[in-house]
PDB file of N, CA and C in Angstrom:
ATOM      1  N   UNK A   1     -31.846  20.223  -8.642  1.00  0.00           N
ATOM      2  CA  UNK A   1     -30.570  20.013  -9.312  1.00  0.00           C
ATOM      3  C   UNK A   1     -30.478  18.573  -9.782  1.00  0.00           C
ATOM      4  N   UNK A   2     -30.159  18.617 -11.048  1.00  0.00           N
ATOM      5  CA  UNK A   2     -29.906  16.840 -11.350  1.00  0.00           C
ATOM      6  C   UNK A   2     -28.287  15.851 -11.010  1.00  0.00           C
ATOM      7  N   UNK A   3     -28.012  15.344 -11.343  1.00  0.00           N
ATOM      8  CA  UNK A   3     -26.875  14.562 -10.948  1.00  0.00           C
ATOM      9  C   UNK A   3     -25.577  15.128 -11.717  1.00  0.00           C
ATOM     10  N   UNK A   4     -25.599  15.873 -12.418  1.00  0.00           N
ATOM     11  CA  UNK A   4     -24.837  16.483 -12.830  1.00  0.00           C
ATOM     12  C   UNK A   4     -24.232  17.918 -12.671  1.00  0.00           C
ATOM     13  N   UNK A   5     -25.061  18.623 -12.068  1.00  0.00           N
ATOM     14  CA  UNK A   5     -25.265  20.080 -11.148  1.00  0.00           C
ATOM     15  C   UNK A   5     -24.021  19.955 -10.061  1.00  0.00           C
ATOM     16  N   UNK A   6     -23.801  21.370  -9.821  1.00  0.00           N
ATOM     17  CA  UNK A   6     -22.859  21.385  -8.910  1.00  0.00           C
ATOM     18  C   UNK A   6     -23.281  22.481  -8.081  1.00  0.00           C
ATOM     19  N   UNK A   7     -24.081  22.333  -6.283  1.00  0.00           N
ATOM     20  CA  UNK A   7     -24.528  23.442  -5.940  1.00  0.00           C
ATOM     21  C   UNK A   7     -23.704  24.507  -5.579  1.00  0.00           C
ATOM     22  N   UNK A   8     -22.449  24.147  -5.426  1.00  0.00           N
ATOM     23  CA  UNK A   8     -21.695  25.025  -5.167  1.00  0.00           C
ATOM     24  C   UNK A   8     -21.138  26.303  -6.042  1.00  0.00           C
ATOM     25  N   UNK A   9     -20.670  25.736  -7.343  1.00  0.00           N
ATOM     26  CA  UNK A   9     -20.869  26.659  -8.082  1.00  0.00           C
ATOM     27  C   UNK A   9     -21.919  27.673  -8.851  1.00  0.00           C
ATOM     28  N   UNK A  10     -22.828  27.817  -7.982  1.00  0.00           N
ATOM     29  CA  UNK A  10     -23.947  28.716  -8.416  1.00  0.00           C
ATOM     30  C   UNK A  10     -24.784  27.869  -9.235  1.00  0.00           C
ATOM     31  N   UNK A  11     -24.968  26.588  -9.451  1.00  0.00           N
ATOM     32  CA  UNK A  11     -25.586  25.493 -10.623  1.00  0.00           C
ATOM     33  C   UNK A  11     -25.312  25.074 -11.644  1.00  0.00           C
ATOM     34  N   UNK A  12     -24.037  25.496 -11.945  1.00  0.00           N
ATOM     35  CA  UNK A  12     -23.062  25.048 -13.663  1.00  0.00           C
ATOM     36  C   UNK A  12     -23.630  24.149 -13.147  1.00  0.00           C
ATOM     37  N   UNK A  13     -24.064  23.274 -14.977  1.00  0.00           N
ATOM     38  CA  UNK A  13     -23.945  22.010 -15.138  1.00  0.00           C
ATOM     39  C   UNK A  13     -22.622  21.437 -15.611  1.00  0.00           C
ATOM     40  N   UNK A  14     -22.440  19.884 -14.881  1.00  0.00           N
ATOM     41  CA  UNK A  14     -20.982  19.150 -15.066  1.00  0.00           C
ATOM     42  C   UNK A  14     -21.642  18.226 -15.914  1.00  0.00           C
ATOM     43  N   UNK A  15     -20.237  17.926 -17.150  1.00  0.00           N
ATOM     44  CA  UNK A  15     -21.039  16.565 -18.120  1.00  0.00           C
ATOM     45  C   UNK A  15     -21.068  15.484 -17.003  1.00  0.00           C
ATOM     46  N   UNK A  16     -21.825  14.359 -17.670  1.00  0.00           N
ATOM     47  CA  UNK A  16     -22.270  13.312 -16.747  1.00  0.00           C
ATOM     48  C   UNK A  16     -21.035  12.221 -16.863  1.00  0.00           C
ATOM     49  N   UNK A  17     -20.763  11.125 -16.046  1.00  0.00           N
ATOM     50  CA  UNK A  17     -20.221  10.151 -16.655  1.00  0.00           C
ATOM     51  C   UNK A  17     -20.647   9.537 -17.329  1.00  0.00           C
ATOM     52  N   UNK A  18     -20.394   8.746 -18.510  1.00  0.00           N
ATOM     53  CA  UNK A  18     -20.999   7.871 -19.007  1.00  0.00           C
ATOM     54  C   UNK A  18     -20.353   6.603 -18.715  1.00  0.00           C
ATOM     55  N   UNK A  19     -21.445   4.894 -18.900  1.00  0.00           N
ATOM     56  CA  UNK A  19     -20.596   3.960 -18.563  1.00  0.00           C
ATOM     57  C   UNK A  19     -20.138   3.306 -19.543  1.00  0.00           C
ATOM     58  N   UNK A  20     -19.987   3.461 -20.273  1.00  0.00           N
ATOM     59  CA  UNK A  20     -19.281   3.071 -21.380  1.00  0.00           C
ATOM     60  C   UNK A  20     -17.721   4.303 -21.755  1.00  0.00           C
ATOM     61  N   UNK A  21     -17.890   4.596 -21.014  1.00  0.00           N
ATOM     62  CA  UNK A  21     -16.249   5.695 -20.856  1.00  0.00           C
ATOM     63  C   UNK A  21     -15.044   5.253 -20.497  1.00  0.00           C
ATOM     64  N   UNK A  22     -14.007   5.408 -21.381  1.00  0.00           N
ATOM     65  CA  UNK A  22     -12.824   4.200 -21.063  1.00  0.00           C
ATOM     66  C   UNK A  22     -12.266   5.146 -20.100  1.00  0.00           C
ATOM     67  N   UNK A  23     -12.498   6.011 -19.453  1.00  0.00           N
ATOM     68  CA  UNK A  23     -11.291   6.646 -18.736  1.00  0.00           C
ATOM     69  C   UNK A  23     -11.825   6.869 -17.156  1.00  0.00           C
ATOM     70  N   UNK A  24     -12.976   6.229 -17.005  1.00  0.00           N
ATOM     71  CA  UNK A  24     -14.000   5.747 -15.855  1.00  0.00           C
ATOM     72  C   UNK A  24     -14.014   4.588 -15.445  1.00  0.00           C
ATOM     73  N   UNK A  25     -13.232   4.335 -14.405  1.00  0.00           N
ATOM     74  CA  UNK A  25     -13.518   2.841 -13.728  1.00  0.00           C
ATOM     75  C   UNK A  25     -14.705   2.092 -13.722  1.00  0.00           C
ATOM     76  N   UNK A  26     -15.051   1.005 -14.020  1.00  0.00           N
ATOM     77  CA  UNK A  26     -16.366   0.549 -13.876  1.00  0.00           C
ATOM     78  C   UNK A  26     -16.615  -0.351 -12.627  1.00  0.00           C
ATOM     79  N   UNK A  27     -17.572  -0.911 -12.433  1.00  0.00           N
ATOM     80  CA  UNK A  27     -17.782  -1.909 -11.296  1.00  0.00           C
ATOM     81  C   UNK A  27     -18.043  -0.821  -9.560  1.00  0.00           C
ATOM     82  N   UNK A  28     -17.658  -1.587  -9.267  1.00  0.00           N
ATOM     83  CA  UNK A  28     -18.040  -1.073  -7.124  1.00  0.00           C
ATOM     84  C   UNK A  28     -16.030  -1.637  -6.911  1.00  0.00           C
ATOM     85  N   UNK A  29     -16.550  -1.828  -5.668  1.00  0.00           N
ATOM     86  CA  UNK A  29     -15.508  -1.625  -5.092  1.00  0.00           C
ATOM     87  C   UNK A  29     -15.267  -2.147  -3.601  1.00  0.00           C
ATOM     88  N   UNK A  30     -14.399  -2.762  -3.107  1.00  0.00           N
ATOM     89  CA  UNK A  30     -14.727  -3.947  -1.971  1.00  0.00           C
ATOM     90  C   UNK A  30     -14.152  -3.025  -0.745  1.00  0.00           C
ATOM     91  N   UNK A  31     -15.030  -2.713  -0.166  1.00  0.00           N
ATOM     92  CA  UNK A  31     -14.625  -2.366   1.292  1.00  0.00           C
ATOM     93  C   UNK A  31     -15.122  -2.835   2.011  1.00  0.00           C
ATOM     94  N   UNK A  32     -15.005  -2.334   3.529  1.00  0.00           N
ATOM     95  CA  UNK A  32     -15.220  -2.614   4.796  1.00  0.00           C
ATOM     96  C   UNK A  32     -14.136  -3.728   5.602  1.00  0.00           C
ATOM     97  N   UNK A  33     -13.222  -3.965   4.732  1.00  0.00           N
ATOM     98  CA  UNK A  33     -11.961  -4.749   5.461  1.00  0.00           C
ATOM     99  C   UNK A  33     -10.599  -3.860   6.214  1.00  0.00           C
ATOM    100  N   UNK A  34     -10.624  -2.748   5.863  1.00  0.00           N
ATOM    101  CA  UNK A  34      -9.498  -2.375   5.858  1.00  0.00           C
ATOM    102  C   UNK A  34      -9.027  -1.532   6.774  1.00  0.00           C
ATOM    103  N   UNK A  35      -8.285  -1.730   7.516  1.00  0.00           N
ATOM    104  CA  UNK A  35      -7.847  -1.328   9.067  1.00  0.00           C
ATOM    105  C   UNK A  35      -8.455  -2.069   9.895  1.00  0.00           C
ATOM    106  N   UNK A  36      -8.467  -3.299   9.599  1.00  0.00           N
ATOM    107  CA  UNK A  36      -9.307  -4.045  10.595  1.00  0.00           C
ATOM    108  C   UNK A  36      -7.961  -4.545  11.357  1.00  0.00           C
ATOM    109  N   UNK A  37      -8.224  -5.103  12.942  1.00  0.00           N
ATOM    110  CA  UNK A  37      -7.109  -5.410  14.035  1.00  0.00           C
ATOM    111  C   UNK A  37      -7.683  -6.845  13.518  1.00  0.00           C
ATOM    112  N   UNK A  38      -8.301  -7.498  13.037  1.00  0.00           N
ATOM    113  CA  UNK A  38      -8.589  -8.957  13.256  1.00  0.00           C
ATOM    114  C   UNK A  38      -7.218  -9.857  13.198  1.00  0.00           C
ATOM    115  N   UNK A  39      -6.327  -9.631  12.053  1.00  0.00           N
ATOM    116  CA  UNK A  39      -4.719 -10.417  12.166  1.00  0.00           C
ATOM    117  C   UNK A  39      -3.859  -9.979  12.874  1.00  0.00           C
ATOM    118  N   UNK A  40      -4.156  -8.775  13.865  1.00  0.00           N
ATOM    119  CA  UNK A  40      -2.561  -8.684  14.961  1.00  0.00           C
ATOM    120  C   UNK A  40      -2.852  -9.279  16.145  1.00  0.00           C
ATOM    121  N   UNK A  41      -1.707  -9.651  16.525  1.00  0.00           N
ATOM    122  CA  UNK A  41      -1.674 -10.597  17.940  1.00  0.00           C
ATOM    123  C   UNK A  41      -1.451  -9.896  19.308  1.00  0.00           C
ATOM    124  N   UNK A  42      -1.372  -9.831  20.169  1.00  0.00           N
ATOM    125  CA  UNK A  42      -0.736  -8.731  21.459  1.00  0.00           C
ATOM    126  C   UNK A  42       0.651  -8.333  21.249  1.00  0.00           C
ATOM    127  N   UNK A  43       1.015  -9.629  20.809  1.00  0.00           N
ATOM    128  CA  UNK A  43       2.840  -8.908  21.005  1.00  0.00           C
ATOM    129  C   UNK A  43       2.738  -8.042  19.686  1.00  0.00           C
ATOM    130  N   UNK A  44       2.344  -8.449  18.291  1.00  0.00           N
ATOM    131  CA  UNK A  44       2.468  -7.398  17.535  1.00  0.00           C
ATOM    132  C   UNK A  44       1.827  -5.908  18.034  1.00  0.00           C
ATOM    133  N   UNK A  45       0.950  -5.774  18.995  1.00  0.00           N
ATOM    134  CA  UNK A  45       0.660  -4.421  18.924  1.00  0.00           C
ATOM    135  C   UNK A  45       0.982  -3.890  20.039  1.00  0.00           C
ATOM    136  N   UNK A  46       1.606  -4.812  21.102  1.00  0.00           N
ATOM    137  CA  UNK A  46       2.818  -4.433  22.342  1.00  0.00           C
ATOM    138  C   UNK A  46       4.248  -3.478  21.802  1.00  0.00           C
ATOM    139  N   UNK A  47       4.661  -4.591  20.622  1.00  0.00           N
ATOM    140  CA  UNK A  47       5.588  -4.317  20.027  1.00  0.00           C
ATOM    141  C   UNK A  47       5.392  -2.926  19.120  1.00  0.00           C
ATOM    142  N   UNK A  48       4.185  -2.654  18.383  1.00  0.00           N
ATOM    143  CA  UNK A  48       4.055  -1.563  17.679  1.00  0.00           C
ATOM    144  C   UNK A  48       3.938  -0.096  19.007  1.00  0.00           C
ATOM    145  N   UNK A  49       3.525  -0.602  19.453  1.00  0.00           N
ATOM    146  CA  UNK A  49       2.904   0.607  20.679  1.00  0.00           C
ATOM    147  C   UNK A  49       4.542   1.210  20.925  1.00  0.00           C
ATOM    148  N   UNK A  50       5.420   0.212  21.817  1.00  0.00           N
ATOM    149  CA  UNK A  50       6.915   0.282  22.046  1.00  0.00           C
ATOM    150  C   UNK A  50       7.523   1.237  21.287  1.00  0.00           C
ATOM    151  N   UNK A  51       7.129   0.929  19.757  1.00  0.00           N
ATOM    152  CA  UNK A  51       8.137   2.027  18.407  1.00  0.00           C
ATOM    153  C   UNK A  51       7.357   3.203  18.713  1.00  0.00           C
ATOM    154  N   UNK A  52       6.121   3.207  18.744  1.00  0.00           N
ATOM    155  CA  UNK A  52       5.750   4.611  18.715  1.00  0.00           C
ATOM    156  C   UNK A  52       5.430   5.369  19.983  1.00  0.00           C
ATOM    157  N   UNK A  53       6.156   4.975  21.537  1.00  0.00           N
ATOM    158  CA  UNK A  53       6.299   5.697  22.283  1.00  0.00           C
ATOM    159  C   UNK A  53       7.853   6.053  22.480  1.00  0.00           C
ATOM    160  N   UNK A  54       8.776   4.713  21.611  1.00  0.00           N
ATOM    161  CA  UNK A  54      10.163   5.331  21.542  1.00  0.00           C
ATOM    162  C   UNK A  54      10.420   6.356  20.655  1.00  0.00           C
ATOM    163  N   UNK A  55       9.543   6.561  19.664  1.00  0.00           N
ATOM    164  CA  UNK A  55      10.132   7.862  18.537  1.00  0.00           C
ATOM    165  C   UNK A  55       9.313   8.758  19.319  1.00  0.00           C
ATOM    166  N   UNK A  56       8.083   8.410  19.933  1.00  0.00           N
ATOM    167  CA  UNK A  56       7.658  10.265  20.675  1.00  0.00           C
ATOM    168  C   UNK A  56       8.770  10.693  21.533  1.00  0.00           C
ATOM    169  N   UNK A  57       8.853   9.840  22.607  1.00  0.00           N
ATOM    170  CA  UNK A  57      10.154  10.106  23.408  1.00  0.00           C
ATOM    171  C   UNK A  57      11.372  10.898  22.991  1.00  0.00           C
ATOM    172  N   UNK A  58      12.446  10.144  22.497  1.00  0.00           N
ATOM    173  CA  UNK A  58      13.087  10.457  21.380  1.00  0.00           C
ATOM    174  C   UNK A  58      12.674  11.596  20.623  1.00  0.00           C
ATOM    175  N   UNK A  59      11.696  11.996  20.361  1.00  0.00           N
ATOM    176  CA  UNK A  59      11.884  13.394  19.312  1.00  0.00           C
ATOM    177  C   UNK A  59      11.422  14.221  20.611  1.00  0.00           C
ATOM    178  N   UNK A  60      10.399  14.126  21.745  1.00  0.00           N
ATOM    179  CA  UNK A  60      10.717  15.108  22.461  1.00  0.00           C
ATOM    180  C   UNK A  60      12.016  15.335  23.592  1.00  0.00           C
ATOM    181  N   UNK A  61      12.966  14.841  23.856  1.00  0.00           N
ATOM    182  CA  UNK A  61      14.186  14.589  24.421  1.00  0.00           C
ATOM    183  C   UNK A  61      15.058  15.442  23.419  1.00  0.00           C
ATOM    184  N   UNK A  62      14.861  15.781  21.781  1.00  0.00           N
ATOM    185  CA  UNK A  62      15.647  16.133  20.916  1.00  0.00           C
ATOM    186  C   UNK A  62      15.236  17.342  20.983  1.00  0.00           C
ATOM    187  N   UNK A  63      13.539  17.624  20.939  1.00  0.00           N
ATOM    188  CA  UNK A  63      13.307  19.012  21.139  1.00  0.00           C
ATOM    189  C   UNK A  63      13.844  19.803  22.427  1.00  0.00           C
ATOM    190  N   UNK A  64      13.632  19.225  23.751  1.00  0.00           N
ATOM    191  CA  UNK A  64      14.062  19.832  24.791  1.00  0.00           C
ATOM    192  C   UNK A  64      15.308  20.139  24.684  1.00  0.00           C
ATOM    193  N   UNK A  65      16.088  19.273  23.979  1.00  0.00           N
ATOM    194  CA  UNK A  65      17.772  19.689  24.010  1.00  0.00           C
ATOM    195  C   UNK A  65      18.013  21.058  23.282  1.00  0.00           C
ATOM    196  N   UNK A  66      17.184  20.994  21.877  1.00  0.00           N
ATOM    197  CA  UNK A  66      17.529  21.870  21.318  1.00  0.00           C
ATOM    198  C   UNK A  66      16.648  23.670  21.760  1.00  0.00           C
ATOM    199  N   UNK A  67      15.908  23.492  22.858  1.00  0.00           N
ATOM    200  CA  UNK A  67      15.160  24.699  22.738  1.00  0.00           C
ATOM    201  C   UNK A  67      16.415  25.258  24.274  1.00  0.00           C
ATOM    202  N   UNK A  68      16.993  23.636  24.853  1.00  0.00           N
ATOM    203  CA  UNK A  68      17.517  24.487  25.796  1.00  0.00           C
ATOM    204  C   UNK A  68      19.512  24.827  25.192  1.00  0.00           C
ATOM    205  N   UNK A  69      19.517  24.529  24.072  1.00  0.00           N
ATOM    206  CA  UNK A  69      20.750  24.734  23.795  1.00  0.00           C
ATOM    207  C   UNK A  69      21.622  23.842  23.703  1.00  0.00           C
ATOM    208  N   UNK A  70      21.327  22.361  24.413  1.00  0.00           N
ATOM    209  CA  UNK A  70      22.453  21.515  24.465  1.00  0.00           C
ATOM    210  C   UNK A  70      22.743  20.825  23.362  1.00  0.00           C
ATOM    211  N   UNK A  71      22.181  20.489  22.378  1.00  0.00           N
ATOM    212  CA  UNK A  71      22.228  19.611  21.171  1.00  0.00           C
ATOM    213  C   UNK A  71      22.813  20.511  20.140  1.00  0.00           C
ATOM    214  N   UNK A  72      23.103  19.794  19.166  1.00  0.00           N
ATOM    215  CA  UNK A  72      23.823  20.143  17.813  1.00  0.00           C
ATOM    216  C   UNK A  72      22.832  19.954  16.588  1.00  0.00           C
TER     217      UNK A  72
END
């Protein structure tokens, strides 16, 4: 199959890109930075941890209410 083949569809050929195509990004592309912890500090991720065991909490406290009837 060449670079344009698609094995999935039984082998249709797909047109190719070309690089001279205005509707094709050109260049690469910069990764490997991203989601990196290198700029948070402890308290920022003390503090993040905090929000997201108060909204689990909180939404299961809301579920229990409501499966046992007490909530609105």
């Amino acid at each position: 199959m060449g670079p344009g083949a698609s094995g999935a569809s039984g082998g249709e050929e797909l047109p190719s890109a070309r690089h001279d195509d205005p509707l094709k990004p050109g260049g690469g592309v910069r990764a490997g930075s991203g989601g990196s912890l290198d700029g948070l500090s402890p308290v920022q991720i003390t503090a993040g941890s905090a929000l997201i065991a108060g909204a689990v909490g909180g939404g299961t406290v809301l579920l229990y209410r409501r499966r046992a009837g007490h909530g609105g």
